[in-house]
C-alpha atoms as a PDB file:
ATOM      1  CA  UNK A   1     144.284  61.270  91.902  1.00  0.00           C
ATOM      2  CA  UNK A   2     145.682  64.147  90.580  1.00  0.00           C
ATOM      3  CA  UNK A   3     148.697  63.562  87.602  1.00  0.00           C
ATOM      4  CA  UNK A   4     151.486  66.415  86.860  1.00  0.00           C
ATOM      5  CA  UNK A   5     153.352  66.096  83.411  1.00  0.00           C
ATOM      6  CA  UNK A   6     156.378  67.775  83.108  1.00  0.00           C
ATOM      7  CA  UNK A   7     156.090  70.210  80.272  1.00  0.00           C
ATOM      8  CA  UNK A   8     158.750  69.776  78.469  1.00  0.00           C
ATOM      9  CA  UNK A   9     157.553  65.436  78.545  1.00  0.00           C
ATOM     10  CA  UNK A  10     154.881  66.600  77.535  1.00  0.00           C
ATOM     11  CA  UNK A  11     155.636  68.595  74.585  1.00  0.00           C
ATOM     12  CA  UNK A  12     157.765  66.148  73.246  1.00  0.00           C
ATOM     13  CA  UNK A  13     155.316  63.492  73.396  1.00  0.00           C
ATOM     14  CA  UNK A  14     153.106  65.827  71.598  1.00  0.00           C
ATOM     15  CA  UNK A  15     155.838  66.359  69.095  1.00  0.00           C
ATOM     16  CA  UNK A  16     156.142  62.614  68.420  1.00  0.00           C
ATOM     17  CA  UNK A  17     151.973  62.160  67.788  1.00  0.00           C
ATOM     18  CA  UNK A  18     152.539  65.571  65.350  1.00  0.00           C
ATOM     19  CA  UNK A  19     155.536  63.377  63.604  1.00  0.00           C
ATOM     20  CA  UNK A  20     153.897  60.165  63.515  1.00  0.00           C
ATOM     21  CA  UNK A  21     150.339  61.691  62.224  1.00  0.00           C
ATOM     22  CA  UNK A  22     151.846  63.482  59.040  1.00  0.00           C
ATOM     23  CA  UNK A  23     153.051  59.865  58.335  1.00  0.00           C
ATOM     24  CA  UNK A  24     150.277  57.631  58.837  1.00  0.00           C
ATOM     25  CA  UNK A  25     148.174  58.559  55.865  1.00  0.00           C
ATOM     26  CA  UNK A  26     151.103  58.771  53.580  1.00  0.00           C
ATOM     27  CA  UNK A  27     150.804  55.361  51.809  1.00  0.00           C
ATOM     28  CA  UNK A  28     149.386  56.757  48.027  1.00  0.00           C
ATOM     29  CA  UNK A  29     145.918  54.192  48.168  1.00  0.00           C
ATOM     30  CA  UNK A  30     144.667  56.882  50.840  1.00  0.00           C
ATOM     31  CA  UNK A  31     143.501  58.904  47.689  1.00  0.00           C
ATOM     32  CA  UNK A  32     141.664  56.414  46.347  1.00  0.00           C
ATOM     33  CA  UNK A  33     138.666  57.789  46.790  1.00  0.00           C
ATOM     34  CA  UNK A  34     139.303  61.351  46.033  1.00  0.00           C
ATOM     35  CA  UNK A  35     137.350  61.146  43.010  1.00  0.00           C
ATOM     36  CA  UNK A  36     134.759  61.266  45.516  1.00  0.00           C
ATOM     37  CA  UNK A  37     135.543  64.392  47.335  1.00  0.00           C
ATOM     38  CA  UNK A  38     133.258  67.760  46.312  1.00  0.00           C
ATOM     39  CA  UNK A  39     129.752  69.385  46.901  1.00  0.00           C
ATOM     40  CA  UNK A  40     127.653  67.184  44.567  1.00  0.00           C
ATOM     41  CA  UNK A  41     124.007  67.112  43.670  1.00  0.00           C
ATOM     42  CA  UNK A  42     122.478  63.381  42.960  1.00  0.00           C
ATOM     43  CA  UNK A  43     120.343  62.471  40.619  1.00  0.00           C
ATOM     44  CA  UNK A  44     118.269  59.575  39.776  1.00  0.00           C
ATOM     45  CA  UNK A  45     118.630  58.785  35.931  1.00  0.00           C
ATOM     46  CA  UNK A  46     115.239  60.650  35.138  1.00  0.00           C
ATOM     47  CA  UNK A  47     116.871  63.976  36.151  1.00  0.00           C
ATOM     48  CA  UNK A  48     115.094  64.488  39.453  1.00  0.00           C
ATOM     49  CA  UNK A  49     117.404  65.432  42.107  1.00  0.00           C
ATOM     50  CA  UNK A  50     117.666  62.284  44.632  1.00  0.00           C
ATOM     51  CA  UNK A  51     119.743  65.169  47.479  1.00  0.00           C
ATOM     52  CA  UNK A  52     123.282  66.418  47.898  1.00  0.00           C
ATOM     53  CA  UNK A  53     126.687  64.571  49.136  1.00  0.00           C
ATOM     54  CA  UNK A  54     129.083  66.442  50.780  1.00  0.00           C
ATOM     55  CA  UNK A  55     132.287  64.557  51.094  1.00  0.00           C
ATOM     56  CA  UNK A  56     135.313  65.933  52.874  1.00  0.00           C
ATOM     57  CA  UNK A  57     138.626  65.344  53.859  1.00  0.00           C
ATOM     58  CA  UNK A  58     139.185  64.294  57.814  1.00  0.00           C
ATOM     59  CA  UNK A  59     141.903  63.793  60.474  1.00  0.00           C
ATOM     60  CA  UNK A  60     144.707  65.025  58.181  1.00  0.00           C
ATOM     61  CA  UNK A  61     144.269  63.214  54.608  1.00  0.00           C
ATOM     62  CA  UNK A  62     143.264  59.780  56.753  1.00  0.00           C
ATOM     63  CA  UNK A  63     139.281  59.795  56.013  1.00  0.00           C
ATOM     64  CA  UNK A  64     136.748  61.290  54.178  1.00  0.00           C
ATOM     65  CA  UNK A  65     133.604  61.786  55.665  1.00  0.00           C
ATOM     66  CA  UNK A  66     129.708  62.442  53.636  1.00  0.00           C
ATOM     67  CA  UNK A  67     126.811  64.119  54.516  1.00  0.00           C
ATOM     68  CA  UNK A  68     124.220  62.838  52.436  1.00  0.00           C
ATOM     69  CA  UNK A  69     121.097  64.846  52.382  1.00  0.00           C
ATOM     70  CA  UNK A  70     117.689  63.222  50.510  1.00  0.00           C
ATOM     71  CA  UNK A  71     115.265  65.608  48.688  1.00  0.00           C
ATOM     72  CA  UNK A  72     112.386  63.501  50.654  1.00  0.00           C
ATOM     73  CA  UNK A  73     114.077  63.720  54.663  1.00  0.00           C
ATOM     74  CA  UNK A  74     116.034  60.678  54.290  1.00  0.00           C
ATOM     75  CA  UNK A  75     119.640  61.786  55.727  1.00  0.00           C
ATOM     76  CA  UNK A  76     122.945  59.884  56.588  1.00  0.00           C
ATOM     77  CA  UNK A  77     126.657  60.485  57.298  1.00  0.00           C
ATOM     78  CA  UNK A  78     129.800  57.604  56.791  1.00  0.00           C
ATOM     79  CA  UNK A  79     133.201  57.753  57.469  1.00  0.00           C
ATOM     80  CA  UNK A  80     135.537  56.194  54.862  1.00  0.00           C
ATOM     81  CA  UNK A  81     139.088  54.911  55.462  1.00  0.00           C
ATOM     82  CA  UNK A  82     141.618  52.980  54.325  1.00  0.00           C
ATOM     83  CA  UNK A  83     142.710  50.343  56.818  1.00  0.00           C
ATOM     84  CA  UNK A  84     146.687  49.726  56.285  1.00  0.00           C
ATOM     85  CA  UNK A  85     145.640  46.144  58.568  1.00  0.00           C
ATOM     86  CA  UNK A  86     143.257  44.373  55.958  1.00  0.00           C
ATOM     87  CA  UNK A  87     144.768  46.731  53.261  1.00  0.00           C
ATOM     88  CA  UNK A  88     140.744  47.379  52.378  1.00  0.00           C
ATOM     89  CA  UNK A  89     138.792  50.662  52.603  1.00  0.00           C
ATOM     90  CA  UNK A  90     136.208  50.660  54.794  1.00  0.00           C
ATOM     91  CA  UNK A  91     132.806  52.604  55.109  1.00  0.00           C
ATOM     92  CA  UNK A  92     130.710  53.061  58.696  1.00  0.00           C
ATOM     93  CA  UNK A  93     127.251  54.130  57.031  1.00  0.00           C
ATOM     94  CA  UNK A  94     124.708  55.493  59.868  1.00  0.00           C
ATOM     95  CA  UNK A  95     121.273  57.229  58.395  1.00  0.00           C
ATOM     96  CA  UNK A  96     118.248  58.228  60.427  1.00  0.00           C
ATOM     97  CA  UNK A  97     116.445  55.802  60.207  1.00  0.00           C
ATOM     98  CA  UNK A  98     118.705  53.851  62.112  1.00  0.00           C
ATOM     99  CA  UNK A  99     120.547  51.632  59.695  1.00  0.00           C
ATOM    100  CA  UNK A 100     124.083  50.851  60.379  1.00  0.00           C
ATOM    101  CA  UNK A 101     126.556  49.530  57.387  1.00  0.00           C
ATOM    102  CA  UNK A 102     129.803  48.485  57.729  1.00  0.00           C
ATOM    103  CA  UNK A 103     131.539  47.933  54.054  1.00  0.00           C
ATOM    104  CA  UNK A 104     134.705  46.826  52.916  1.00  0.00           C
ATOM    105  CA  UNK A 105     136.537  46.603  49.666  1.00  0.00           C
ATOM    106  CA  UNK A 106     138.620  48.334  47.052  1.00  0.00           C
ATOM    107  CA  UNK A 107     139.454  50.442  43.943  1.00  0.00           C
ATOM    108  CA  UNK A 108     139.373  48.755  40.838  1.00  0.00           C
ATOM    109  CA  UNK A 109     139.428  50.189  37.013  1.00  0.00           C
ATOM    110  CA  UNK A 110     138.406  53.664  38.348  1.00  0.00           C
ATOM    111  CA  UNK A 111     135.573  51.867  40.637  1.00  0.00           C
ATOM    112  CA  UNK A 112     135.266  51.982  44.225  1.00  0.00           C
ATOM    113  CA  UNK A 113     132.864  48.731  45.262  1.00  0.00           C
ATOM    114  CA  UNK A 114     132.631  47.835  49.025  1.00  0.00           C
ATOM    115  CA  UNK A 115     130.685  44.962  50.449  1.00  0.00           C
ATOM    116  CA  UNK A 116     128.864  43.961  53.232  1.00  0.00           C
ATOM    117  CA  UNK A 117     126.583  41.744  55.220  1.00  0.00           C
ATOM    118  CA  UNK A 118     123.292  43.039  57.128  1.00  0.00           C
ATOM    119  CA  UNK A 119     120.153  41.831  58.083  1.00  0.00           C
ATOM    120  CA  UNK A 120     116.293  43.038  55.952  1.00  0.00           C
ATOM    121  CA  UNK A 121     113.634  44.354  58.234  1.00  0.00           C
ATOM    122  CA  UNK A 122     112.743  41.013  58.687  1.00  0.00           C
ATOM    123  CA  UNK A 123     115.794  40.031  60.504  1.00  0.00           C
ATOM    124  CA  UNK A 124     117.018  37.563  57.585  1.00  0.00           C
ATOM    125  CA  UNK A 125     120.614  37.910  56.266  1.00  0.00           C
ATOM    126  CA  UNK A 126     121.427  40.261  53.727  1.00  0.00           C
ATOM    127  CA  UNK A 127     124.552  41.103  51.405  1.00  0.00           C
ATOM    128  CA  UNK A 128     125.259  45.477  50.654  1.00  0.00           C
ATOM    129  CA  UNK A 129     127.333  46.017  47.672  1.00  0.00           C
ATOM    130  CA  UNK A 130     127.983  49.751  46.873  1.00  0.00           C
ATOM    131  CA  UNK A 131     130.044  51.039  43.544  1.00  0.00           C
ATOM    132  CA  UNK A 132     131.100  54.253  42.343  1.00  0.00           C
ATOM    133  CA  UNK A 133     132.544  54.665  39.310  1.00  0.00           C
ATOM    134  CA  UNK A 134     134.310  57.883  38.500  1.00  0.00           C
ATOM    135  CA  UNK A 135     133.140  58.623  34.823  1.00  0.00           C
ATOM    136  CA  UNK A 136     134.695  60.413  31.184  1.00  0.00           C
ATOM    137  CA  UNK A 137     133.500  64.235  32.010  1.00  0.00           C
ATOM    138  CA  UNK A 138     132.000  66.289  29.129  1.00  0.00           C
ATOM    139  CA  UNK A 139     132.925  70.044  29.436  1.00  0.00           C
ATOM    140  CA  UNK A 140     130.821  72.442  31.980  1.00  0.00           C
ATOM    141  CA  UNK A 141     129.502  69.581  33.845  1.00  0.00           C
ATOM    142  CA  UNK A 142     126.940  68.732  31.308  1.00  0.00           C
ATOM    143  CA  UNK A 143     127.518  64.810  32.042  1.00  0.00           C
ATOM    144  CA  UNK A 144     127.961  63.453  35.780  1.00  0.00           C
ATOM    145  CA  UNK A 145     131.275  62.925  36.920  1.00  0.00           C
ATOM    146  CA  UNK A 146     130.226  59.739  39.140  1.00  0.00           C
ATOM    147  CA  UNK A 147     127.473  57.020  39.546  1.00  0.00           C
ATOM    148  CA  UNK A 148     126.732  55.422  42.949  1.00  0.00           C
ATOM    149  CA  UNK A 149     125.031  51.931  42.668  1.00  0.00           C
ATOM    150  CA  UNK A 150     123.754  50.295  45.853  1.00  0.00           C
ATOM    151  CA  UNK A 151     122.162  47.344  45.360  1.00  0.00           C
ATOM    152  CA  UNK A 152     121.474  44.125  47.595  1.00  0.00           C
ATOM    153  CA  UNK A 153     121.327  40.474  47.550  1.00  0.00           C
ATOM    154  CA  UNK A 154     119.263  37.591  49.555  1.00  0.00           C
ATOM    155  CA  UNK A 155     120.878  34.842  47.720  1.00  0.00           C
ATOM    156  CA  UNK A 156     124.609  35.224  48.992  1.00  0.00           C
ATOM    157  CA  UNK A 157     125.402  37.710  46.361  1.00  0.00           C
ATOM    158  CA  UNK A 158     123.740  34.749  43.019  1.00  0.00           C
ATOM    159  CA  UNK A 159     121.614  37.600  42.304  1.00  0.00           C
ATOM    160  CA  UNK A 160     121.554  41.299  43.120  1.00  0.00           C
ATOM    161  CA  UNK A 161     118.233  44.369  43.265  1.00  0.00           C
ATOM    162  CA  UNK A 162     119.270  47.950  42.878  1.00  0.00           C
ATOM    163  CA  UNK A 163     118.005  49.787  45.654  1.00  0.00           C
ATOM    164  CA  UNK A 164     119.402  53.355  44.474  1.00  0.00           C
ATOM    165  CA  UNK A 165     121.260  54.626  41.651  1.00  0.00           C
ATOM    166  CA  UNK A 166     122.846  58.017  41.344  1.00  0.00           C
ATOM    167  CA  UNK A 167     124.301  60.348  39.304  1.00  0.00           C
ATOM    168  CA  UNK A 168     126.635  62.764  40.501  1.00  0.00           C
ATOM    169  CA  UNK A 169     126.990  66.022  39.577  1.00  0.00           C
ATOM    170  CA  UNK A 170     129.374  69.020  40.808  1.00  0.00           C
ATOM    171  CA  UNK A 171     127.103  71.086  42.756  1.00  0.00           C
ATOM    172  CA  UNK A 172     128.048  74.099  41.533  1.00  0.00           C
ATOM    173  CA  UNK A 173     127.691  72.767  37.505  1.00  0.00           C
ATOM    174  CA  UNK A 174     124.471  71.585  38.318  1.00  0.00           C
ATOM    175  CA  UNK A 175     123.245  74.645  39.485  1.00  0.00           C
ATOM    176  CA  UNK A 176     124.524  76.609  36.449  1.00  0.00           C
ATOM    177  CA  UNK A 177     122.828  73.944  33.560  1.00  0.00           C
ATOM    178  CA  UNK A 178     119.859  75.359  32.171  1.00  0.00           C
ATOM    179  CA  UNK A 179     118.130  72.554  30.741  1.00  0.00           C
ATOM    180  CA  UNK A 180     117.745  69.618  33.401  1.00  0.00           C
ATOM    181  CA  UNK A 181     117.049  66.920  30.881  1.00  0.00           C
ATOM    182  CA  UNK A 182     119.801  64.688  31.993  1.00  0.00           C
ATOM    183  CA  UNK A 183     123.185  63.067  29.322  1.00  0.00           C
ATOM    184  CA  UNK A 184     123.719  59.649  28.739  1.00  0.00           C
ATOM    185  CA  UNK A 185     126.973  59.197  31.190  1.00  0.00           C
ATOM    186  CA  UNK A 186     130.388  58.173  29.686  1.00  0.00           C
ATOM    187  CA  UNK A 187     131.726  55.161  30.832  1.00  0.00           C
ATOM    188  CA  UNK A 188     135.208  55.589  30.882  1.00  0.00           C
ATOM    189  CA  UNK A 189     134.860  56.510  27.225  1.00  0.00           C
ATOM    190  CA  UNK A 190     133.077  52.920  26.382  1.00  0.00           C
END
């Protein structure tokens, strides 16, 4: 069956989406996460480059998405919102090896830590938790502006293992350091 709009429905309809769009992203806890945005290169605390994040601004201000890019082949991509519903952010995590994660939680005293429940290789329940903490910056990017825990727990969250921990680093400071030896991070000047 074949459908004919009128154009000028049609437009205004379009109009309307336009109108509603601009406004759907406006509440301020949308840039939450900001801190996040940039070309970064990860570290693990000994200095050796862990890959690069690439997070970006999506569908007008409303997401961010990452491309996260391991030194050893490892690779994954998320999508990170703010849900106005559960008033939560939420992460979609998909990597290629096949893992799905699907996180939820909040900013709090310039950390961003979302949760979630997933199952080991051996099918048993387990709980993600996932913080990044925007950091004090030294001048020229000598210190990392972020860290990115991700750590798990098989005990309903009584006790936690860190699975990766990152530094973050503007890309284009990294590349412009000549001595790799990593700095002790500031902790929000603590």
């Amino acid at each position: 069956m074949l459908i004919s709009l009128n154009p000028r429905l049609s437009l205004l309809g379009l109009s309307l989406l336009s109108s509603f769009s601009a406004l759907a992203c406006n509440d301020t806890r949308f840039s939450d996460f900001d801190f996040w945005v940039g070309e970064w290169e990860v570290r693990y605390a000994n200095g050796e480059v862990a890959g690069t994040n690439t997070i970006s601004p999506s569908l007008n201000g409303c997401a961010l998405e990452e491309h996260y890019v391991a030194a050893n082949g490892y690779e994954g991509k998320s999508l990170n919102t703010f849900d106005q519903s559960t008033q939560q952010w939420h992460q979609t995590w998909v990597d290629n090896t096949g893992l799905v994660l699907q996180l939820d939680g909040n900013l709090s005293e310039n950390k961003m830590a979302l949760w979630g429940k997933g199952l080991d290789q051996s099918g048993k329940l387990i709980m993600h938790r996932i913080v990044w903490e925007k950091l004090a910056v030294a001048p020229q990017g000598q210190r990392p502006s972020l860290t990115q825990t991700w750590q798990v727990s098989q005990d309903q969250g009584l006790s936690w293992q860190t699975l990766f921990e990152g530094l973050y680093f503007k890309a284009h400071a990294a590349e412009n350091q000549d001595d790799k030896t990593p700095q002790q991070p500031v902790f929000n000047g603590r």
